[in-house]
C-alpha atoms as a PDB file:
ATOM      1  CA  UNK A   1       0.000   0.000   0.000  1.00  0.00           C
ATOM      2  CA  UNK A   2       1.462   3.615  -0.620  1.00  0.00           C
ATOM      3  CA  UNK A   3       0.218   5.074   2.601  1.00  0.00           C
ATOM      4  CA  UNK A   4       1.675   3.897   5.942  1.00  0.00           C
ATOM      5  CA  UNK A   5       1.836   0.217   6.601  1.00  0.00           C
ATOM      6  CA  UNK A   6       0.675  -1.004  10.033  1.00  0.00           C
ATOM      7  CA  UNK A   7       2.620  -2.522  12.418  1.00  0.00           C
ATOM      8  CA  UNK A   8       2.241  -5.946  13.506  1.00  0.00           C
ATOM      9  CA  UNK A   9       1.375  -3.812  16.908  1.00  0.00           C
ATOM     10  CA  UNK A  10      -0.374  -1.583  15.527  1.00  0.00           C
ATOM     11  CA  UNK A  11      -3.123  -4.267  14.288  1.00  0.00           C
ATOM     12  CA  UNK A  12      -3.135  -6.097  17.530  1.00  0.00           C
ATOM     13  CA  UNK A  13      -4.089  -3.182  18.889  1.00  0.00           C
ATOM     14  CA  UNK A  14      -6.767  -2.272  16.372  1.00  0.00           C
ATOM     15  CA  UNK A  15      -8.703  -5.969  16.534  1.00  0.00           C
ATOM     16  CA  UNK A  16      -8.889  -5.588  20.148  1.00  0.00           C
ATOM     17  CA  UNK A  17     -10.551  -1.857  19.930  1.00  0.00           C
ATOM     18  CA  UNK A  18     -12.953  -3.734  17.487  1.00  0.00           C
ATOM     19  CA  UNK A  19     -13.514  -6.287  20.211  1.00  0.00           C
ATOM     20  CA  UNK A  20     -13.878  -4.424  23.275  1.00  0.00           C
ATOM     21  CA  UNK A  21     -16.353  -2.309  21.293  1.00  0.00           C
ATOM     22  CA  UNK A  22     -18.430  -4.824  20.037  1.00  0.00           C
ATOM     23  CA  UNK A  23     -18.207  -6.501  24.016  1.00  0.00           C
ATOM     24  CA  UNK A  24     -19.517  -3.376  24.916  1.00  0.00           C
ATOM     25  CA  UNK A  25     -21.807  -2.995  22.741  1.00  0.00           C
ATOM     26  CA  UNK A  26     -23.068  -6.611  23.723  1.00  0.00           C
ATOM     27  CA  UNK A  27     -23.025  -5.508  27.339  1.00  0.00           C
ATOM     28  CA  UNK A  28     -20.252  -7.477  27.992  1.00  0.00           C
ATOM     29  CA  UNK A  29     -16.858  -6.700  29.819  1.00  0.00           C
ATOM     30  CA  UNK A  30     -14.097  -6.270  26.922  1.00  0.00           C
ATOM     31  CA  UNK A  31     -10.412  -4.942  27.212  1.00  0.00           C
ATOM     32  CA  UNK A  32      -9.067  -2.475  25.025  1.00  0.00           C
ATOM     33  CA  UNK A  33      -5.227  -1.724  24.051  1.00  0.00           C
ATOM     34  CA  UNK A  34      -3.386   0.873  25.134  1.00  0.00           C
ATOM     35  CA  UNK A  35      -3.472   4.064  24.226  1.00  0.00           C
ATOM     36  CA  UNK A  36       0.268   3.701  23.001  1.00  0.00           C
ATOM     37  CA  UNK A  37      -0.286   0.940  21.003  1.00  0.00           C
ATOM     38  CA  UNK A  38      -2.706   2.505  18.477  1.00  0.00           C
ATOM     39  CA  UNK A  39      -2.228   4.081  15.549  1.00  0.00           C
ATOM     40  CA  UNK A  40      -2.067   7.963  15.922  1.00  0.00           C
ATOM     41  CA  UNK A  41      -4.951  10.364  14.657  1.00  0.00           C
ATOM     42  CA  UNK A  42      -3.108  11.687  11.441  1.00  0.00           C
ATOM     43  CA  UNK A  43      -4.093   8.136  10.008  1.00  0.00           C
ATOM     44  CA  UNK A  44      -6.950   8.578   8.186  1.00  0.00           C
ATOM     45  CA  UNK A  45      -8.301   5.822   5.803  1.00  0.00           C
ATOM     46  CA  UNK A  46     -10.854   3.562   4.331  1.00  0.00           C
ATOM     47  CA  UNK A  47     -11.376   0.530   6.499  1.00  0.00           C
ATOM     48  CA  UNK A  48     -13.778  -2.532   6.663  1.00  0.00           C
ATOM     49  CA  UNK A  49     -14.473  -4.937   9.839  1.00  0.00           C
ATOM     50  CA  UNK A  50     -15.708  -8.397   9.273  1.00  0.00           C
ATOM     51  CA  UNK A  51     -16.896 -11.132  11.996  1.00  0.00           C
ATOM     52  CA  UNK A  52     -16.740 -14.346  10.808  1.00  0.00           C
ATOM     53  CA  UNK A  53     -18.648 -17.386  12.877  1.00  0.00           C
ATOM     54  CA  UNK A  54     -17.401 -20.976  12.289  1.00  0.00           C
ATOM     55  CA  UNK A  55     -15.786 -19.736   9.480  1.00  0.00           C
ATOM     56  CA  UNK A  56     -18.752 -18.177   7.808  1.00  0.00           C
ATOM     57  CA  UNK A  57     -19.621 -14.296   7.134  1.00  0.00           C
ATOM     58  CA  UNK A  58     -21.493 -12.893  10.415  1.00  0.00           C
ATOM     59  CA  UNK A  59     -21.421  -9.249   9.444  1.00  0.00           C
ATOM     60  CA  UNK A  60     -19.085  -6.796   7.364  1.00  0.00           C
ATOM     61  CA  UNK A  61     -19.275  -3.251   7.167  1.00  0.00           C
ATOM     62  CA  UNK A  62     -16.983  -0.611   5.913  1.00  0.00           C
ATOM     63  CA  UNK A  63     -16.316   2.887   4.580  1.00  0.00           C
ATOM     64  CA  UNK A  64     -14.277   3.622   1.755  1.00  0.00           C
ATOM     65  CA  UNK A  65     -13.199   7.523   2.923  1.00  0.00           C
ATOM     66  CA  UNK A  66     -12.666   9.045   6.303  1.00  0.00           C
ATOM     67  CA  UNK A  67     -12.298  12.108   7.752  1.00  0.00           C
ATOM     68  CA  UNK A  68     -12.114  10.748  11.259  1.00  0.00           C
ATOM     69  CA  UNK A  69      -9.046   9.162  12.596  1.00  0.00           C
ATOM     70  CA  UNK A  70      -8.739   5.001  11.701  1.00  0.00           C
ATOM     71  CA  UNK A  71      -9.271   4.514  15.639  1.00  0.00           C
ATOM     72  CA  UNK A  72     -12.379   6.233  15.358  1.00  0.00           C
ATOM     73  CA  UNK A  73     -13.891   3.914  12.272  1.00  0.00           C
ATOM     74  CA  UNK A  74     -12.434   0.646  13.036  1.00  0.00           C
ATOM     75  CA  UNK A  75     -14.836   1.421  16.623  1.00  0.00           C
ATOM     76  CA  UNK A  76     -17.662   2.548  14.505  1.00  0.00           C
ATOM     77  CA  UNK A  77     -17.446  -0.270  11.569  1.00  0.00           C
ATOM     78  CA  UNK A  78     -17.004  -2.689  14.521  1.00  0.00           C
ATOM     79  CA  UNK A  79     -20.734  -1.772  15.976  1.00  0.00           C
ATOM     80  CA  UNK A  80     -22.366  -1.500  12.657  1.00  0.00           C
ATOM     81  CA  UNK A  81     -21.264  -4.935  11.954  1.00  0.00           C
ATOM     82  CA  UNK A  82     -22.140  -6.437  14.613  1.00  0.00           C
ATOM     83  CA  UNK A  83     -25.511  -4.426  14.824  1.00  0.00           C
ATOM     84  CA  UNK A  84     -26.140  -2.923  11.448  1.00  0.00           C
ATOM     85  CA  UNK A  85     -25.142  -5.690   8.676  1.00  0.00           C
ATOM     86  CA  UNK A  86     -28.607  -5.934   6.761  1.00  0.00           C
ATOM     87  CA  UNK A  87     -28.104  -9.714   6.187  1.00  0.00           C
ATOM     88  CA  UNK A  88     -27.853 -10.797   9.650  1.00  0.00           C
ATOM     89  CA  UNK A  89     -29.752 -10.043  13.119  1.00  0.00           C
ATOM     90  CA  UNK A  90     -27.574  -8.371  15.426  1.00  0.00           C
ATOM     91  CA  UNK A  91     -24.892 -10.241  17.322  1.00  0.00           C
ATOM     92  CA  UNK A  92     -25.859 -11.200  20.374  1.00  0.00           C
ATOM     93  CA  UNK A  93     -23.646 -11.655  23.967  1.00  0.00           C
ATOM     94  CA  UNK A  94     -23.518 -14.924  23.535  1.00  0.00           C
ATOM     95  CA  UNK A  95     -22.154 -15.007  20.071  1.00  0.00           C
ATOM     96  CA  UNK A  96     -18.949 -13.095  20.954  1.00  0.00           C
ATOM     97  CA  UNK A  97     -16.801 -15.687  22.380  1.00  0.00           C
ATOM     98  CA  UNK A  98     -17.633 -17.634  18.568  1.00  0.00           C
ATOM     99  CA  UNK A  99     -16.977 -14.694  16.193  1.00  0.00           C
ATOM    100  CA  UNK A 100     -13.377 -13.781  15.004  1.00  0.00           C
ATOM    101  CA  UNK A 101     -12.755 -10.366  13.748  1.00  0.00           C
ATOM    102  CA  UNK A 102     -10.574  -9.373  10.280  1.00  0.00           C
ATOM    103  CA  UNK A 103      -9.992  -5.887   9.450  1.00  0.00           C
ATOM    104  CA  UNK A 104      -9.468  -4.536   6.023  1.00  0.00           C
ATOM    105  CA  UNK A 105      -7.662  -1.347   6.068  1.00  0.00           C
ATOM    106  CA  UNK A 106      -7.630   0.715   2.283  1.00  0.00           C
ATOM    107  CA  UNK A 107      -5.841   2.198  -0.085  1.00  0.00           C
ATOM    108  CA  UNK A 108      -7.303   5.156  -1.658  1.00  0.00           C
ATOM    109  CA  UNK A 109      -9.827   3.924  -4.762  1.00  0.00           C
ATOM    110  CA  UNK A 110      -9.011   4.084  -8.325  1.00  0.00           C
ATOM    111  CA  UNK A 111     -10.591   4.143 -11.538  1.00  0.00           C
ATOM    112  CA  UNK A 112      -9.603   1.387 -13.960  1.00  0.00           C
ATOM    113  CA  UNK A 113      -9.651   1.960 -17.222  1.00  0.00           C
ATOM    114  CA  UNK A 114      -8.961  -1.635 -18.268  1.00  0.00           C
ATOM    115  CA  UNK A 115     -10.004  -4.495 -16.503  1.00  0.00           C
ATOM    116  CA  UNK A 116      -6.831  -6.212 -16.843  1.00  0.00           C
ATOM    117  CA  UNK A 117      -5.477  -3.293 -14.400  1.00  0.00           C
ATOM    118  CA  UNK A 118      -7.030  -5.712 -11.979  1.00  0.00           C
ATOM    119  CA  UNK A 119      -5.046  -7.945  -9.900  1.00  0.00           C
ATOM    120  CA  UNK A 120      -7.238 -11.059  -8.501  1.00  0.00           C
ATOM    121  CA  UNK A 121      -6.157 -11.441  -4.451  1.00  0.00           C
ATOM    122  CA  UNK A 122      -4.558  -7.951  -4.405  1.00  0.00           C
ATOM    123  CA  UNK A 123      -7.076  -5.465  -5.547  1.00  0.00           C
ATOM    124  CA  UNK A 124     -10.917  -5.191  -4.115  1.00  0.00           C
ATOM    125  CA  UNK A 125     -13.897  -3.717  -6.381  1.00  0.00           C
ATOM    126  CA  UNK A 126     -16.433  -0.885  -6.145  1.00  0.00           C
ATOM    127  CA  UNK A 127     -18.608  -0.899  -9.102  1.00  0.00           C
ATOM    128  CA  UNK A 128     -20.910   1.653  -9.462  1.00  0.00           C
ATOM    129  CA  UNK A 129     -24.024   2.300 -11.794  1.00  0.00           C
ATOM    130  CA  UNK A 130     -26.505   4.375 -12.260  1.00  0.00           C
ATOM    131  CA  UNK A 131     -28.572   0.968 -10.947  1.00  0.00           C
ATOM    132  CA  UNK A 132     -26.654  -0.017  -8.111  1.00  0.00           C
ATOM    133  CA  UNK A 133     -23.617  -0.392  -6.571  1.00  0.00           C
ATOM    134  CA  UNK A 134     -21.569  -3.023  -4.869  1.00  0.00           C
ATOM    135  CA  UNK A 135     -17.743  -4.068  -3.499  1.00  0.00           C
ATOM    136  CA  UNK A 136     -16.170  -6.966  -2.688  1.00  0.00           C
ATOM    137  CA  UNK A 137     -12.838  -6.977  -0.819  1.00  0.00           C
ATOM    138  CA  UNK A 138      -9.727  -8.254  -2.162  1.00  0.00           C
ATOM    139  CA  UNK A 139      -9.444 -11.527   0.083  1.00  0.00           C
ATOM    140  CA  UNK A 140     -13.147 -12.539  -1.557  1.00  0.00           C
ATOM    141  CA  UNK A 141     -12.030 -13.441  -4.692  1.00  0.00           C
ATOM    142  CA  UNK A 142      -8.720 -15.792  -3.123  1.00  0.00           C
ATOM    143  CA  UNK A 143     -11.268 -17.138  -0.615  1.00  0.00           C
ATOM    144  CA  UNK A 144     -13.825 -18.675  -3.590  1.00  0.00           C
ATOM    145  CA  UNK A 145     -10.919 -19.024  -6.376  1.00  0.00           C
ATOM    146  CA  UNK A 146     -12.227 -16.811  -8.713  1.00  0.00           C
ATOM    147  CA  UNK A 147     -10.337 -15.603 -12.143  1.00  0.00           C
ATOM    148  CA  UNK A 148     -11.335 -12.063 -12.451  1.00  0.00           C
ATOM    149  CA  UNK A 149     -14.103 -12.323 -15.059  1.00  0.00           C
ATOM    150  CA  UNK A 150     -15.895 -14.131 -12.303  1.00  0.00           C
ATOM    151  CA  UNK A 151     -15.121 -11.565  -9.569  1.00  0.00           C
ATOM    152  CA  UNK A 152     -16.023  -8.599 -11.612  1.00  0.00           C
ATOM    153  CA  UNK A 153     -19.595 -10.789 -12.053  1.00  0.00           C
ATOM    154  CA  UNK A 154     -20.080 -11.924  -8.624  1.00  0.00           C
ATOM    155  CA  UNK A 155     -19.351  -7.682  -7.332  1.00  0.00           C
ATOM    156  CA  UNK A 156     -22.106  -7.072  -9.943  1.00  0.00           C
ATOM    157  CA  UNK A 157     -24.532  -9.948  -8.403  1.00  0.00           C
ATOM    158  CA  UNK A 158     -23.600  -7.887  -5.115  1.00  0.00           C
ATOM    159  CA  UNK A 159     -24.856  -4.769  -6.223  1.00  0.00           C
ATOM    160  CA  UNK A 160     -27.777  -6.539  -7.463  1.00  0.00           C
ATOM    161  CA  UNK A 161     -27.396  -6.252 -10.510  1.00  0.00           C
ATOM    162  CA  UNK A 162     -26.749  -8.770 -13.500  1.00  0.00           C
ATOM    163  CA  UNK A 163     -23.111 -10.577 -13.941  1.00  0.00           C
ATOM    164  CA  UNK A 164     -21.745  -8.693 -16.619  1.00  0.00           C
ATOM    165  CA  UNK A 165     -22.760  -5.665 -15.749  1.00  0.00           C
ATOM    166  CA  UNK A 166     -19.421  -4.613 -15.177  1.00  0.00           C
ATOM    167  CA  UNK A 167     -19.233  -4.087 -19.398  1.00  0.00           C
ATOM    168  CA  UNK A 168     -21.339  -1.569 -19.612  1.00  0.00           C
ATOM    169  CA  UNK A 169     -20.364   1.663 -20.606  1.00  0.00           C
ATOM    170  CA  UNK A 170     -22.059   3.483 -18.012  1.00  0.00           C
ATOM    171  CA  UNK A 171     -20.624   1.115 -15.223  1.00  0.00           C
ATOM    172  CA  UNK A 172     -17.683   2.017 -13.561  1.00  0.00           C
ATOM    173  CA  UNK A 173     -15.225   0.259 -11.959  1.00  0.00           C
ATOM    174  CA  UNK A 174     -12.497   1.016  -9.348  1.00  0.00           C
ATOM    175  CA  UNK A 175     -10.165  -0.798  -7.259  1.00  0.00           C
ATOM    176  CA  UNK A 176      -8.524  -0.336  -3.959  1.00  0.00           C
ATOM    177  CA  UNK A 177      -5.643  -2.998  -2.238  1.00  0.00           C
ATOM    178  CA  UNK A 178      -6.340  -3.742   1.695  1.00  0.00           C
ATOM    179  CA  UNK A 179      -4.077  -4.192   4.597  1.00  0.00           C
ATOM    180  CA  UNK A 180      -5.804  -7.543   5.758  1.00  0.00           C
ATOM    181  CA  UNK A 181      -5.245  -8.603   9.024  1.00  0.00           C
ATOM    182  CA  UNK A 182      -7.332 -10.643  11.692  1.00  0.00           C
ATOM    183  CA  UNK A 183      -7.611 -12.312  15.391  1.00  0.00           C
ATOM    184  CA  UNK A 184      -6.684 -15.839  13.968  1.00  0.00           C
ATOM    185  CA  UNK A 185      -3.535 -14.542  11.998  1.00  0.00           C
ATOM    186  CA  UNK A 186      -2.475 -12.920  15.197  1.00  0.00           C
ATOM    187  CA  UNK A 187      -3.156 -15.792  17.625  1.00  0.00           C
END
């Protein structure tokens, strides 16, 4: 990614912000980092928080921009998908102890011109038309083994649209790469 990298530390601390939130929010007890171990406020990007339970999606919600520090959105993406997800009933206390959390952390989005600007496992996609709009992170396409004729389709299935909608000329496509990181990797 062009923008700072995270520490190894640094994301520690972030997936247990995104757990002691979501405990709280839960009205359970959680503990969160240390003030020192967080990223500092100048860090302002895109980021997406996904729970996963028994291996399947539980809830993933993100923002592409941010004004507010990355502290500040990995706590509010945290809540909202845990609580907010469309797809799922909120989490409830006695879920936590069975969800793991991964954290997607963004590069700025770009327009491609050319599909073949897109890299299958390192960039994510936002398409947007004028019917609908839909992403998939980078790690989706990896997870189901999908060339990138497929992952362009399935992003357009996500927006609810048609697979091939992405070859439309009023369709546009960008990309973004993710700083992926999550509670099992750092077990």
């Amino acid at each position: 990614m062009s923008e700072h990298e995270l520490s190894p530390q640094e994301q520690k601390a972030l997936l247990k912000l995104a757990r002691e939130r979501i405990a709280r929010l839960v009205g359970r007890e959680g503990v969160g980092p240390a003030q020192g171990e967080l990223p500092g406020p100048e860090i302002k990007r895109g980021a997406f928080v996904t729970l996963h339970k028994q291996g399947r999606l539980r809830g993933c919600i993100g923002n592409f921009i941010s004004d507010d520090p990355l502290t500040e959105l990995i706590e509010d993406m945290a809540v909202a998908a845990a609580s907010q997800d469309p797809r799922f009933p909120p989490l409830g206390g006695d879920e936590l102890e069975q969800v793991d959390l991964e954290i997607s952390v963004l590069s700025p989005l770009r327009r491609v011109e050319d599909v073949s600007e897109i890299q299958v496992g390192k960039h994510g996609i936002y398409i947007v038309s004028p019917r609908g709009r839909g992403v998939l992170l980078p790690q989706v396409a990896t997870e189901y083994g999908w060339d990138r004729d497929t992952f362009l389709d399935q992003t357009c299935v996500k927006a609810g649209l048609r697979p091939g909608c992405w070859r439309d000329p009023d369709t546009e496509i960008l990309i973004f790469s993710a700083q992926i990181f999550g509670e099992k990797e750092s077990e």
